[in-house]
PDB file of N, CA and C in Angstrom:
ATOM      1  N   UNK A   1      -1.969  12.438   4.029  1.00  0.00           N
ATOM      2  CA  UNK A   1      -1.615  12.571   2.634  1.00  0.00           C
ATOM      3  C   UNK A   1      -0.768  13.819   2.466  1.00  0.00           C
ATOM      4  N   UNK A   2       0.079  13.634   1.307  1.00  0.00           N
ATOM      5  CA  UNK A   2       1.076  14.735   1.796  1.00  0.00           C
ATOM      6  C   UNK A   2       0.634  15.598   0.060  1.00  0.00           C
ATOM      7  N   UNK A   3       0.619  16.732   0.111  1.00  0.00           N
ATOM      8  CA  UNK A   3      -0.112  17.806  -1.328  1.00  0.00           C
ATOM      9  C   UNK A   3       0.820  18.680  -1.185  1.00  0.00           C
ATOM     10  N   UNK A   4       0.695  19.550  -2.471  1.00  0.00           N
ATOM     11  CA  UNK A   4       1.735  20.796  -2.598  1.00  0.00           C
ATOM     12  C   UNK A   4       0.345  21.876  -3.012  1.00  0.00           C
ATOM     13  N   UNK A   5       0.652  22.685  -2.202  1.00  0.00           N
ATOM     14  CA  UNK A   5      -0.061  24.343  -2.871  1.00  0.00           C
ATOM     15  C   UNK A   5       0.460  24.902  -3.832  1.00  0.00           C
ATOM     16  N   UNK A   6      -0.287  25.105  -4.732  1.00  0.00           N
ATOM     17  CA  UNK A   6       0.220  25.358  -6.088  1.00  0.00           C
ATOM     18  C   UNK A   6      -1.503  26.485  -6.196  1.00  0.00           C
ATOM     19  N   UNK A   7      -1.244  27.635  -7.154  1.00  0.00           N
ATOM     20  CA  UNK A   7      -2.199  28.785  -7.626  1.00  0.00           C
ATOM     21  C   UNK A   7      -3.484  28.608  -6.929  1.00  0.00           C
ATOM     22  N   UNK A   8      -3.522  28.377  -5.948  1.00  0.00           N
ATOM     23  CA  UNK A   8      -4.499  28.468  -4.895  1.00  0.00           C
ATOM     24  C   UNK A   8      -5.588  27.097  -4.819  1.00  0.00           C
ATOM     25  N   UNK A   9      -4.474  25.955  -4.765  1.00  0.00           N
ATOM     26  CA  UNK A   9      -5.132  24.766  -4.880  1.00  0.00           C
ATOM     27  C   UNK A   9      -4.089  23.991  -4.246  1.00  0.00           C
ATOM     28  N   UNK A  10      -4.914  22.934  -3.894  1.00  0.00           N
ATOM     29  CA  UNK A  10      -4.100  21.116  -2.988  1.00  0.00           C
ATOM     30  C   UNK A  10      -4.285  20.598  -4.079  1.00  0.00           C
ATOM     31  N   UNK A  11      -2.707  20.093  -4.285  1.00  0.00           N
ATOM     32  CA  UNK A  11      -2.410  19.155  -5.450  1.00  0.00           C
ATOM     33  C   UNK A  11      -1.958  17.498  -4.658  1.00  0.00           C
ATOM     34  N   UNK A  12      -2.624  16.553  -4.416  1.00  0.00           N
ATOM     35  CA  UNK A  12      -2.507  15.839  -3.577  1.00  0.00           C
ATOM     36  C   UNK A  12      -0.784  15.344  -4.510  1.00  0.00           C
ATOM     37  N   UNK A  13       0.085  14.319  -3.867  1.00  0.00           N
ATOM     38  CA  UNK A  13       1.320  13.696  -4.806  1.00  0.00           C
ATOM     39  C   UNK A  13       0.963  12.261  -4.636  1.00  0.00           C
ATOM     40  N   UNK A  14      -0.200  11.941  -4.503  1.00  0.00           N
ATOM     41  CA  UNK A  14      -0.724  10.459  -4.599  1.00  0.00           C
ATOM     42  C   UNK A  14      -2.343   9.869  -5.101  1.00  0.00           C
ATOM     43  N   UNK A  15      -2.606   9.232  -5.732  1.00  0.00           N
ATOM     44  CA  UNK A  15      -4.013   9.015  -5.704  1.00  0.00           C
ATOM     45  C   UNK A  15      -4.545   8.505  -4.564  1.00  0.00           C
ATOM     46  N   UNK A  16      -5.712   8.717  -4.073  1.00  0.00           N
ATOM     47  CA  UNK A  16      -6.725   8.516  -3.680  1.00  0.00           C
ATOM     48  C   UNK A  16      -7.913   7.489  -3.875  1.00  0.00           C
ATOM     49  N   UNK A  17      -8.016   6.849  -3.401  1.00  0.00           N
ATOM     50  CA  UNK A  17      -9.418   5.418  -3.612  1.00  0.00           C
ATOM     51  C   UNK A  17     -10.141   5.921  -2.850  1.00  0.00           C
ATOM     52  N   UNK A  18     -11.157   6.841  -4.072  1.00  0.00           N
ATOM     53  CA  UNK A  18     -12.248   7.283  -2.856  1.00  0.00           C
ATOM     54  C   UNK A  18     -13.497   7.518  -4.273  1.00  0.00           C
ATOM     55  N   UNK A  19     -14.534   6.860  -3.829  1.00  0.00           N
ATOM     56  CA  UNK A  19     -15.593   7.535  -4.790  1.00  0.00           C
ATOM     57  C   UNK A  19     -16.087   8.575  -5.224  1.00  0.00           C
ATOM     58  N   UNK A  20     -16.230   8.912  -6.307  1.00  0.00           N
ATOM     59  CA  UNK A  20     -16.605  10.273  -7.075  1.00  0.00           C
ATOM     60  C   UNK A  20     -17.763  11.177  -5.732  1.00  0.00           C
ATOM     61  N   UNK A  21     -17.576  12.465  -5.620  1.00  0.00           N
ATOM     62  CA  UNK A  21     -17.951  12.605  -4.315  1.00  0.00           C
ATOM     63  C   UNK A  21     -18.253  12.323  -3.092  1.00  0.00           C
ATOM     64  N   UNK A  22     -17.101  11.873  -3.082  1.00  0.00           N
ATOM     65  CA  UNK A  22     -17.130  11.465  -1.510  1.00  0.00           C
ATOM     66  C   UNK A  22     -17.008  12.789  -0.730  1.00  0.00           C
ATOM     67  N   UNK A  23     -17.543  13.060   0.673  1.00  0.00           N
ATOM     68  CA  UNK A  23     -16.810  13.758   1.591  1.00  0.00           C
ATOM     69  C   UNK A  23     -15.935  13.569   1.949  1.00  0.00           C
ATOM     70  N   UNK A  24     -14.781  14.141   2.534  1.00  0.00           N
ATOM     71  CA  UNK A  24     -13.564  14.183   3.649  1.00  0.00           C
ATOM     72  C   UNK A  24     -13.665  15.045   4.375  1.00  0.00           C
ATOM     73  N   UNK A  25     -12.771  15.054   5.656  1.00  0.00           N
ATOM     74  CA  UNK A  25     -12.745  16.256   6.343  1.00  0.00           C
ATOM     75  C   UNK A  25     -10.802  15.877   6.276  1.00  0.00           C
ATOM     76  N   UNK A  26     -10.571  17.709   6.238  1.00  0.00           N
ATOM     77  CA  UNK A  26      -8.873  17.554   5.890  1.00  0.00           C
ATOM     78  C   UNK A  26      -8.305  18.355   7.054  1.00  0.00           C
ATOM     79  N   UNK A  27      -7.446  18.032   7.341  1.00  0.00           N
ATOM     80  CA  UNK A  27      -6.474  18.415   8.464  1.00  0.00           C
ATOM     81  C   UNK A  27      -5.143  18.962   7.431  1.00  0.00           C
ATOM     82  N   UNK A  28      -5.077  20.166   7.880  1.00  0.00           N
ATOM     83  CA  UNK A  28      -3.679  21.346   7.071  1.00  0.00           C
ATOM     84  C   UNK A  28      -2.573  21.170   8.003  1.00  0.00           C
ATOM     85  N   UNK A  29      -1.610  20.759   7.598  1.00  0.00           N
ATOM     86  CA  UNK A  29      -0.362  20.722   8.350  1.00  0.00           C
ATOM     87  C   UNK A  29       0.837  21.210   7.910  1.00  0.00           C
ATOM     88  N   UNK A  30       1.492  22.367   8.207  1.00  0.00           N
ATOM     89  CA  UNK A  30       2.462  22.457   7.507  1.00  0.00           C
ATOM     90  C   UNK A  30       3.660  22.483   7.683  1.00  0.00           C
ATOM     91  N   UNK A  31       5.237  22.116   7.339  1.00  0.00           N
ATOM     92  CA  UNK A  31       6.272  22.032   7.559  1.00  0.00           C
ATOM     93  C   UNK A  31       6.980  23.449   8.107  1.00  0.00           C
ATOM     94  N   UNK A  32       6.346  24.367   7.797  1.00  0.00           N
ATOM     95  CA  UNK A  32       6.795  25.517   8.153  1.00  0.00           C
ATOM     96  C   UNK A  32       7.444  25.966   9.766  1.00  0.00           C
ATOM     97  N   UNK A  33       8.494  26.486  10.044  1.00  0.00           N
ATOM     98  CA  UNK A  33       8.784  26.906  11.168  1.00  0.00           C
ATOM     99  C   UNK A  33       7.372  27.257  12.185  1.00  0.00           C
ATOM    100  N   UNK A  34       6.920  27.480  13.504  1.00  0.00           N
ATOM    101  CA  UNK A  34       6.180  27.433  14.176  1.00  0.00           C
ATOM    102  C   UNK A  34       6.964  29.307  14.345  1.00  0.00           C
ATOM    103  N   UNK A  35       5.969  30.256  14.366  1.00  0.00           N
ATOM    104  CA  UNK A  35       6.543  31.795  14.276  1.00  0.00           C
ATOM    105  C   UNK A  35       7.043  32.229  16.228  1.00  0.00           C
ATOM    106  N   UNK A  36       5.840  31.648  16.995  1.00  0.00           N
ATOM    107  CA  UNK A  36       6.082  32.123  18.223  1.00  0.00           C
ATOM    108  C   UNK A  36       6.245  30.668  19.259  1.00  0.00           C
ATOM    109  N   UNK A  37       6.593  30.980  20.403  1.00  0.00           N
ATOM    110  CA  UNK A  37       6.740  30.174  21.583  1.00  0.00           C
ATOM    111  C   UNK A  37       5.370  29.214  21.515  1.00  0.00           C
ATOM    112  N   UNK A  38       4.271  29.925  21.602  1.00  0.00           N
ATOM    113  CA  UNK A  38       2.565  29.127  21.850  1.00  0.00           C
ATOM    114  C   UNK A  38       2.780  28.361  20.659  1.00  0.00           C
ATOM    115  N   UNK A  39       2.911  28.999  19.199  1.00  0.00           N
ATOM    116  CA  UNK A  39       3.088  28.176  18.238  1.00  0.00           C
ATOM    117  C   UNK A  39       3.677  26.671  17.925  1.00  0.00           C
ATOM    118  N   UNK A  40       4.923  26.486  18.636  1.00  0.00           N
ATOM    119  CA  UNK A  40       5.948  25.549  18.881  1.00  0.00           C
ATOM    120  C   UNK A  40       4.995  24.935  19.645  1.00  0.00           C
ATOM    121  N   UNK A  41       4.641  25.118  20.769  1.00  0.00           N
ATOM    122  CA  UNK A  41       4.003  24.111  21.695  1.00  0.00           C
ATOM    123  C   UNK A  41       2.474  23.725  21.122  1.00  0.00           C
ATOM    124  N   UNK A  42       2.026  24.206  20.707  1.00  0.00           N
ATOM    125  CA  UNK A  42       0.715  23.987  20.636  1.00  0.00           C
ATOM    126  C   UNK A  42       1.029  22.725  19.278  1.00  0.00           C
ATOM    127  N   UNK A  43       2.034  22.606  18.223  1.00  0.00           N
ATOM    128  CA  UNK A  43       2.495  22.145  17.591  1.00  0.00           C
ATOM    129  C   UNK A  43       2.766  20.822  18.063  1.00  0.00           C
ATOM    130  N   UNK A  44       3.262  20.792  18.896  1.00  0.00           N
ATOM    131  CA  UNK A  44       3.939  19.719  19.290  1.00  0.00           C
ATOM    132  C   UNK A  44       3.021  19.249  20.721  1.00  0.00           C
ATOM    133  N   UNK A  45       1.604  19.582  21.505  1.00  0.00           N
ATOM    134  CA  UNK A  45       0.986  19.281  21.683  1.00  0.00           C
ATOM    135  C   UNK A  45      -0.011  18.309  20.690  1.00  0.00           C
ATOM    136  N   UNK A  46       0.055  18.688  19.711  1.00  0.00           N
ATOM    137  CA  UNK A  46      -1.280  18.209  18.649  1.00  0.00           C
ATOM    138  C   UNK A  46      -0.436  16.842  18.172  1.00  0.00           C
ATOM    139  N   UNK A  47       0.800  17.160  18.375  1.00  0.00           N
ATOM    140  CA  UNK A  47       1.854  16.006  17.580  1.00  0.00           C
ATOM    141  C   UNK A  47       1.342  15.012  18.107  1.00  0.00           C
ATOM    142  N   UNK A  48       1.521  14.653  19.724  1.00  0.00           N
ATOM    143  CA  UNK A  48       1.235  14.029  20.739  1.00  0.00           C
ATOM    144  C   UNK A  48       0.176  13.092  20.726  1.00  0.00           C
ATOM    145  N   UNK A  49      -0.942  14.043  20.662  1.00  0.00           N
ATOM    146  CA  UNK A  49      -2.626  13.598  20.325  1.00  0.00           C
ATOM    147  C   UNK A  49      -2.867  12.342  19.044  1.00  0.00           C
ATOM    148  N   UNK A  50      -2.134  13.252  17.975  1.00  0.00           N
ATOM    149  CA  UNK A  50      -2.338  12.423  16.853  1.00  0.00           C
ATOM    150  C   UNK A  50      -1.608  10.852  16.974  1.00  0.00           C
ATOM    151  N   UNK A  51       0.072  11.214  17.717  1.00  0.00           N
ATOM    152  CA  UNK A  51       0.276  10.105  17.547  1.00  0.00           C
ATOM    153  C   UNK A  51      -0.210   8.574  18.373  1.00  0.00           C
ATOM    154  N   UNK A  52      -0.784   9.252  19.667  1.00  0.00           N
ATOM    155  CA  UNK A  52      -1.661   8.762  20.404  1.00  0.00           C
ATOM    156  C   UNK A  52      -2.898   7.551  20.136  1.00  0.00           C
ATOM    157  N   UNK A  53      -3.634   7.899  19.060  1.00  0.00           N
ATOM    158  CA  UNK A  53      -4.154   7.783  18.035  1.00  0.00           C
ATOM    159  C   UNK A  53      -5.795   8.530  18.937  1.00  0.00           C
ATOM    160  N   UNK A  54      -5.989   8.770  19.871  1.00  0.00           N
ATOM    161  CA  UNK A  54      -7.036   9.655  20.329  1.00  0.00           C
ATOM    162  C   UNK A  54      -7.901  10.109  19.038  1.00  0.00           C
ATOM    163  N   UNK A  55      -9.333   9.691  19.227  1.00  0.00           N
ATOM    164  CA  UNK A  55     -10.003  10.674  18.354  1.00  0.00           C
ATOM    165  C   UNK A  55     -10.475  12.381  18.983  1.00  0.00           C
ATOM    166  N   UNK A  56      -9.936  13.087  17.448  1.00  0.00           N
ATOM    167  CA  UNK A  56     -10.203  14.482  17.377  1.00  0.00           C
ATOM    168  C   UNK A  56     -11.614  14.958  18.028  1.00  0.00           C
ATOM    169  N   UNK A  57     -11.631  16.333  18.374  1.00  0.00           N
ATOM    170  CA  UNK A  57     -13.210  16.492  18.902  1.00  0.00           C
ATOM    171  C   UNK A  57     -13.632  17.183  17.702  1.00  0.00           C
ATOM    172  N   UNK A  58     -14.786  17.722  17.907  1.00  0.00           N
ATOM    173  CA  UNK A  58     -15.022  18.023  16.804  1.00  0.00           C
ATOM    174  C   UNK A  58     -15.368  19.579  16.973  1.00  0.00           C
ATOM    175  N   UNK A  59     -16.120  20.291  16.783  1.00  0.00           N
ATOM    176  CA  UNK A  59     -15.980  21.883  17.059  1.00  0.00           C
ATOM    177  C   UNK A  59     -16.981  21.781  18.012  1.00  0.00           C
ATOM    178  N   UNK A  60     -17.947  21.128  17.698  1.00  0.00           N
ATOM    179  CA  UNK A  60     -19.277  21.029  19.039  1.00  0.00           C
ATOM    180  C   UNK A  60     -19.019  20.591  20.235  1.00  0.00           C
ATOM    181  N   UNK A  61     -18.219  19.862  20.061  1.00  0.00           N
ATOM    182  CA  UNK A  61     -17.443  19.181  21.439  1.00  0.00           C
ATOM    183  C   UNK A  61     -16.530  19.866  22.094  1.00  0.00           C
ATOM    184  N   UNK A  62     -16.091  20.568  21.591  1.00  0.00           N
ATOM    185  CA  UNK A  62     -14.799  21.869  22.028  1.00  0.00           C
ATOM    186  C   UNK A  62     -15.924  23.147  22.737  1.00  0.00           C
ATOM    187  N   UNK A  63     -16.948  23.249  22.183  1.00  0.00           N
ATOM    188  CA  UNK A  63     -17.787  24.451  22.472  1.00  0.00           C
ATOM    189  C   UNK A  63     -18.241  24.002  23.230  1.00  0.00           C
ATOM    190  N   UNK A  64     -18.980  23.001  23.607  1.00  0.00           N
ATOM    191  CA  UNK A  64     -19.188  22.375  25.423  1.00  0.00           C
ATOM    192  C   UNK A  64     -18.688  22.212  25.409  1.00  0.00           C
ATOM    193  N   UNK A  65     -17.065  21.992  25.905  1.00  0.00           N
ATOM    194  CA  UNK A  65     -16.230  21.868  26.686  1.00  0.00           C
ATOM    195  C   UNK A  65     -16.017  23.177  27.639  1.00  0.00           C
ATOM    196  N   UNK A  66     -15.809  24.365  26.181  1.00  0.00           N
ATOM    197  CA  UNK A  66     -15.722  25.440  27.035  1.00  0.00           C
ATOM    198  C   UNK A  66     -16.664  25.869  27.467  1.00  0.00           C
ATOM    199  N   UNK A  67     -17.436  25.845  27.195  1.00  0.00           N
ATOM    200  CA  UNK A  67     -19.093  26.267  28.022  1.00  0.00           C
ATOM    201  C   UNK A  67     -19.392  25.538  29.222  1.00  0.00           C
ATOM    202  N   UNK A  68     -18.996  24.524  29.335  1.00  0.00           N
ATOM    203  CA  UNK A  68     -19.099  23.692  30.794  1.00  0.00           C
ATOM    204  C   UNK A  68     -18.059  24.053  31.421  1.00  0.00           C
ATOM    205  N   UNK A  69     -16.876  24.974  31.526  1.00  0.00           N
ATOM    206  CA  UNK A  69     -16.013  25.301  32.009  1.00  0.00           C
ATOM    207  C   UNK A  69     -16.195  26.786  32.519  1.00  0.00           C
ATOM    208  N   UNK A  70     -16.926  27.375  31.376  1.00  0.00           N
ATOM    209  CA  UNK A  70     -17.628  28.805  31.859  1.00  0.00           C
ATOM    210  C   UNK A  70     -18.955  28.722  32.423  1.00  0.00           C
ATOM    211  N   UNK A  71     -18.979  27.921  33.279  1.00  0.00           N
ATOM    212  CA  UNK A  71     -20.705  27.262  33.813  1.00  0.00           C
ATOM    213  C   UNK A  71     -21.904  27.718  33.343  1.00  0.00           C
ATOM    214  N   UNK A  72     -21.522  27.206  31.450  1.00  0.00           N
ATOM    215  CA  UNK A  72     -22.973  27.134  30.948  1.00  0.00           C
ATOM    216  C   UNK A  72     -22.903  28.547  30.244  1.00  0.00           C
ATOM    217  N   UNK A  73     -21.979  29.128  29.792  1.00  0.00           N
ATOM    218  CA  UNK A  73     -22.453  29.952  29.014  1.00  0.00           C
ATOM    219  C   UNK A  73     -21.431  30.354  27.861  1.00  0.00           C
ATOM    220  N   UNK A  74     -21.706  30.593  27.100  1.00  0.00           N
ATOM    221  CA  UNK A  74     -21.413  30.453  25.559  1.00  0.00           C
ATOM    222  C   UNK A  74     -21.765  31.748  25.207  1.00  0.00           C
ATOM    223  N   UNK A  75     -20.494  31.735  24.051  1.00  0.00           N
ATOM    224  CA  UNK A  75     -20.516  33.224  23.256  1.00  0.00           C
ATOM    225  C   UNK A  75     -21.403  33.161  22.147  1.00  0.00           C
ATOM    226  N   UNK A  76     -22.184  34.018  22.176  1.00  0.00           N
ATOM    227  CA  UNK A  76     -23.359  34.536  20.836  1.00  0.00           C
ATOM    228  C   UNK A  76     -24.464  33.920  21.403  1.00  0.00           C
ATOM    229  N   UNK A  77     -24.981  33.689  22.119  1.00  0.00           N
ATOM    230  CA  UNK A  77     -25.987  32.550  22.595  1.00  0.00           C
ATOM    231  C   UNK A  77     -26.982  33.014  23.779  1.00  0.00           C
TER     232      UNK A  77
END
């Protein structure tokens, strides 16, 4: 869905068919230039993924990932 930031709010430019509280989870994307080199790529890594259609991990899944990569150990924990 494509929104404009306006006084510190997402103004979506379309309605929505979704029931009076519903949850979502939102993904921020923005048109803006990418500032550094990692930026650009990491950009255009994610491009990839999405268009892929791969499902996203989720933050728990990213945190074992890296924790099974650091054999089992995790920050704050």
């Amino acid at each position: 869905m494509d929104a404009v930031y306006e006084s510190g709010m997402l103004r979506l430019k379309e309605p929505v068919n979704l029931p009076e509280h519903a949850e979502v989870h939102v993904t921020i994307e923005t048109t803006a230039p990418a500032r550094t080199l990692l930026g650009s790529r990491l950009r255009e890594l994610r491009s990839r993924i999405v268009s892929s259609g791969a499902p996203a991990l989720s933050w728990e899944e990213i945190e074992e990932e890296v924790a099974s990569r650091r054999g089992g150990w995790r920050e704050g924990r």
